[in-house]
C-alpha atoms as a PDB file:
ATOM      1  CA  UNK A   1      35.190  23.644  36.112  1.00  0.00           C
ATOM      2  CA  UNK A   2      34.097  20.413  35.563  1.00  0.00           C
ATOM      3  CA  UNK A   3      29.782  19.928  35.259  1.00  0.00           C
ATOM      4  CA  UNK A   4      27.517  17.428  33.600  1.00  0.00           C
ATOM      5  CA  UNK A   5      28.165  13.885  33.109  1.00  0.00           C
ATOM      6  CA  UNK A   6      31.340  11.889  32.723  1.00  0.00           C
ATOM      7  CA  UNK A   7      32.266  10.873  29.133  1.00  0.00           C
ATOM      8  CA  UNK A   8      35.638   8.531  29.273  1.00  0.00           C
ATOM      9  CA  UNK A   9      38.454   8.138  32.024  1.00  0.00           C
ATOM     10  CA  UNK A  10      42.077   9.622  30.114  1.00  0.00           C
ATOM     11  CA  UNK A  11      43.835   7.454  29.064  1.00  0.00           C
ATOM     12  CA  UNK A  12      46.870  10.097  29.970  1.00  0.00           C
ATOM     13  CA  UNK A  13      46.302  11.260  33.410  1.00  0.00           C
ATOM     14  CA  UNK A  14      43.679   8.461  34.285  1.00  0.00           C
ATOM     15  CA  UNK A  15      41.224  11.295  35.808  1.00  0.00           C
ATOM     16  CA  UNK A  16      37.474  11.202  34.880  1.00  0.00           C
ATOM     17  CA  UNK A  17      36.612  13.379  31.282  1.00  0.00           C
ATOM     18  CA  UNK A  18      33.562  15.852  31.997  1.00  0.00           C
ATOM     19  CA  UNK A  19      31.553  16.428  29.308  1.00  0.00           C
ATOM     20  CA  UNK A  20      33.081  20.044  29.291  1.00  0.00           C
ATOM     21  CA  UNK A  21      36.717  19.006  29.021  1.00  0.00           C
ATOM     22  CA  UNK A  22      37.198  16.543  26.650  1.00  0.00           C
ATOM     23  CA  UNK A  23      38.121  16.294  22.675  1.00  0.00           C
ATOM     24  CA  UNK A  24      38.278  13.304  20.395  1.00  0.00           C
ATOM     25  CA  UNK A  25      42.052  12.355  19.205  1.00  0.00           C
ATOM     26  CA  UNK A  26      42.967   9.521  17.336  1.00  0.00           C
ATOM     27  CA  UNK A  27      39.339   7.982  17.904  1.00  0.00           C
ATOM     28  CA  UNK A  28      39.943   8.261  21.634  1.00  0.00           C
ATOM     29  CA  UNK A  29      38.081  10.266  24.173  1.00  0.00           C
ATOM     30  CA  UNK A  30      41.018  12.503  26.091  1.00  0.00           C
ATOM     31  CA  UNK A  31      40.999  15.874  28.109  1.00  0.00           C
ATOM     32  CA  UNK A  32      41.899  18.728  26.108  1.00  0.00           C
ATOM     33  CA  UNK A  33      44.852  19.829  28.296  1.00  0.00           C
ATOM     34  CA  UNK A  34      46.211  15.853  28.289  1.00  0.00           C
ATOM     35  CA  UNK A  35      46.289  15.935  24.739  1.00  0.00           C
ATOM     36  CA  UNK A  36      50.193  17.862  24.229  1.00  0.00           C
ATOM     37  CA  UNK A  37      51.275  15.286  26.360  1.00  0.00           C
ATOM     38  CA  UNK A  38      49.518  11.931  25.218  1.00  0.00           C
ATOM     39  CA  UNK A  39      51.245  13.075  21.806  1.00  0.00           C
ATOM     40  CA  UNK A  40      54.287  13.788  23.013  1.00  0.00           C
ATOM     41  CA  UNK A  41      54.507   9.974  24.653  1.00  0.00           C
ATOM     42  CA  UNK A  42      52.805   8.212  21.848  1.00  0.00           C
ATOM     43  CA  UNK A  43      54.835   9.168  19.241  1.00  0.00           C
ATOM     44  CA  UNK A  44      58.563   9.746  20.946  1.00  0.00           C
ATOM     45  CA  UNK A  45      58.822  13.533  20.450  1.00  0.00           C
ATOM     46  CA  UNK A  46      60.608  15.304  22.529  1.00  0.00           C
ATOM     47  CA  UNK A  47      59.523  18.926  23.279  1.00  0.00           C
ATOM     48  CA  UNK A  48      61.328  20.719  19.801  1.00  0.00           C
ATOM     49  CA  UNK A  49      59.870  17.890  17.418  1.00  0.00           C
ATOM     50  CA  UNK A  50      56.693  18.322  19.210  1.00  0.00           C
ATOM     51  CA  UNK A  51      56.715  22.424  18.450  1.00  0.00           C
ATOM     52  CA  UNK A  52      58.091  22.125  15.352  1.00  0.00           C
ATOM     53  CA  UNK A  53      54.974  19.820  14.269  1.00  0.00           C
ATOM     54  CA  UNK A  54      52.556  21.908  15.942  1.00  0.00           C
ATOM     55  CA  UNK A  55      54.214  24.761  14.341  1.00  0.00           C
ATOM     56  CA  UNK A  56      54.006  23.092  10.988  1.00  0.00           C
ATOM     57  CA  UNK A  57      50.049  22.375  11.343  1.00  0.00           C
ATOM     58  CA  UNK A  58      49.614  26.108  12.259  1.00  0.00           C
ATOM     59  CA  UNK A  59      51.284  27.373   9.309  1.00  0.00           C
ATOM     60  CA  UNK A  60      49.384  24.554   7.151  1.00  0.00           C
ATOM     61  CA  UNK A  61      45.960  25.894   8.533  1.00  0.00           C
ATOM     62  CA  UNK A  62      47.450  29.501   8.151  1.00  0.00           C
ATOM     63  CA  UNK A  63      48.425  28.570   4.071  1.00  0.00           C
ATOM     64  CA  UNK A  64      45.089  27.352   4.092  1.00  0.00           C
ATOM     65  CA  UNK A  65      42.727  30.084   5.549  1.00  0.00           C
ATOM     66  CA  UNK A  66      44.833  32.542   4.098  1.00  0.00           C
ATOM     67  CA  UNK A  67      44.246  30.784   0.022  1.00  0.00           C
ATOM     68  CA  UNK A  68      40.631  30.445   0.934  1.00  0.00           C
ATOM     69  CA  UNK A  69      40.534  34.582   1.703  1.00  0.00           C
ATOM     70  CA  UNK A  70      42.043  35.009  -1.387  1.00  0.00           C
ATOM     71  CA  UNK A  71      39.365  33.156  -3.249  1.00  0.00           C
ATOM     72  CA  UNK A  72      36.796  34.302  -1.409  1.00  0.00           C
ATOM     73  CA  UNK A  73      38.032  38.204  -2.303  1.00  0.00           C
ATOM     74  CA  UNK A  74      38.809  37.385  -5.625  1.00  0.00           C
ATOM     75  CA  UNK A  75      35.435  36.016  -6.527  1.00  0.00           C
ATOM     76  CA  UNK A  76      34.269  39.300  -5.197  1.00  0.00           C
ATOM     77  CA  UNK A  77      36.195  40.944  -7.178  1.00  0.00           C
ATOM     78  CA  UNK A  78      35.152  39.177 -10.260  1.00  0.00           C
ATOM     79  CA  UNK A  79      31.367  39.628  -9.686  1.00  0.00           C
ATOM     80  CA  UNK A  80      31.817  43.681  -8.914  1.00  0.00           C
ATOM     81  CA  UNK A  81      33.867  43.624 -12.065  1.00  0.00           C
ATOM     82  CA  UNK A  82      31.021  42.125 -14.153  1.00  0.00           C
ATOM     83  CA  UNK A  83      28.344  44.050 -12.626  1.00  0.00           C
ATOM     84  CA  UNK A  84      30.333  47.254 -13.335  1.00  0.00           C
ATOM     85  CA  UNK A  85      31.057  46.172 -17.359  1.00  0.00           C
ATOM     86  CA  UNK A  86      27.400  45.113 -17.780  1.00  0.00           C
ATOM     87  CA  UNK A  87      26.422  48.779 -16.092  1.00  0.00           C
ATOM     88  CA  UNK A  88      28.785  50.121 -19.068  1.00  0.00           C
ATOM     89  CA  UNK A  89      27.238  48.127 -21.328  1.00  0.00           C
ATOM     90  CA  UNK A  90      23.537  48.882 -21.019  1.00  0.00           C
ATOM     91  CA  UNK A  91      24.784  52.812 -20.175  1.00  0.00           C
ATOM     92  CA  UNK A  92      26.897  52.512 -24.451  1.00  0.00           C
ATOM     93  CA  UNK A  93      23.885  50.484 -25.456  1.00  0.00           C
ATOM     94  CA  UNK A  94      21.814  53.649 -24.304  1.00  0.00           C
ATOM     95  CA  UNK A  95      23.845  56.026 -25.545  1.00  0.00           C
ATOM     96  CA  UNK A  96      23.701  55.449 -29.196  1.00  0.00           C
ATOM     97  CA  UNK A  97      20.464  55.054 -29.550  1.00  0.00           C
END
């Protein structure tokens, strides 16, 4: 439901953008839902080109989140690894003393 003030009128359905339904695209001020559309119109997609690139930029942010997980776990990894070797370390260091 729309509340607040008004931001921008669409420039795809030509209704008034609420502050609480409204995104920036291509440094204009549109309503979320509008924005599938404006695409669509601005571009000449029809409805498969328009899947297959939204498709495309899912599995791009998907490749994406999914490399950063693997760094993320990975660098985990590493640091537990070290931590454990330095415990073996001081425990051989200890031992022949």
């Amino acid at each position: 439901m729309a509340s607040g003030c008004i931001i921008d009128t669409c420039p795809e359905c030509g209704e008034l953008v609420w502050e609480d339904e409204w995104r920036i695209f291509n440094d204009i001020i549109i309503h979320s839902r509008c924005v599938p559309k404006y695409t669509k119109k601005k571009y000449g997609m029809n409805e498969g080109q328009f899947l297959r690139l939204c498709g495309a930029q899912d599995l791009r942010q998907a490749i994406q989140d999914t490399r950063q997980a693997f760094k993320d776990s990975m660098d985990f990894y590493d640091e537990k690894l070290k931590g454990l070797e330095e415990q073996l370390a001081r425990i051989e260091t200890e031992g022949k003393r």
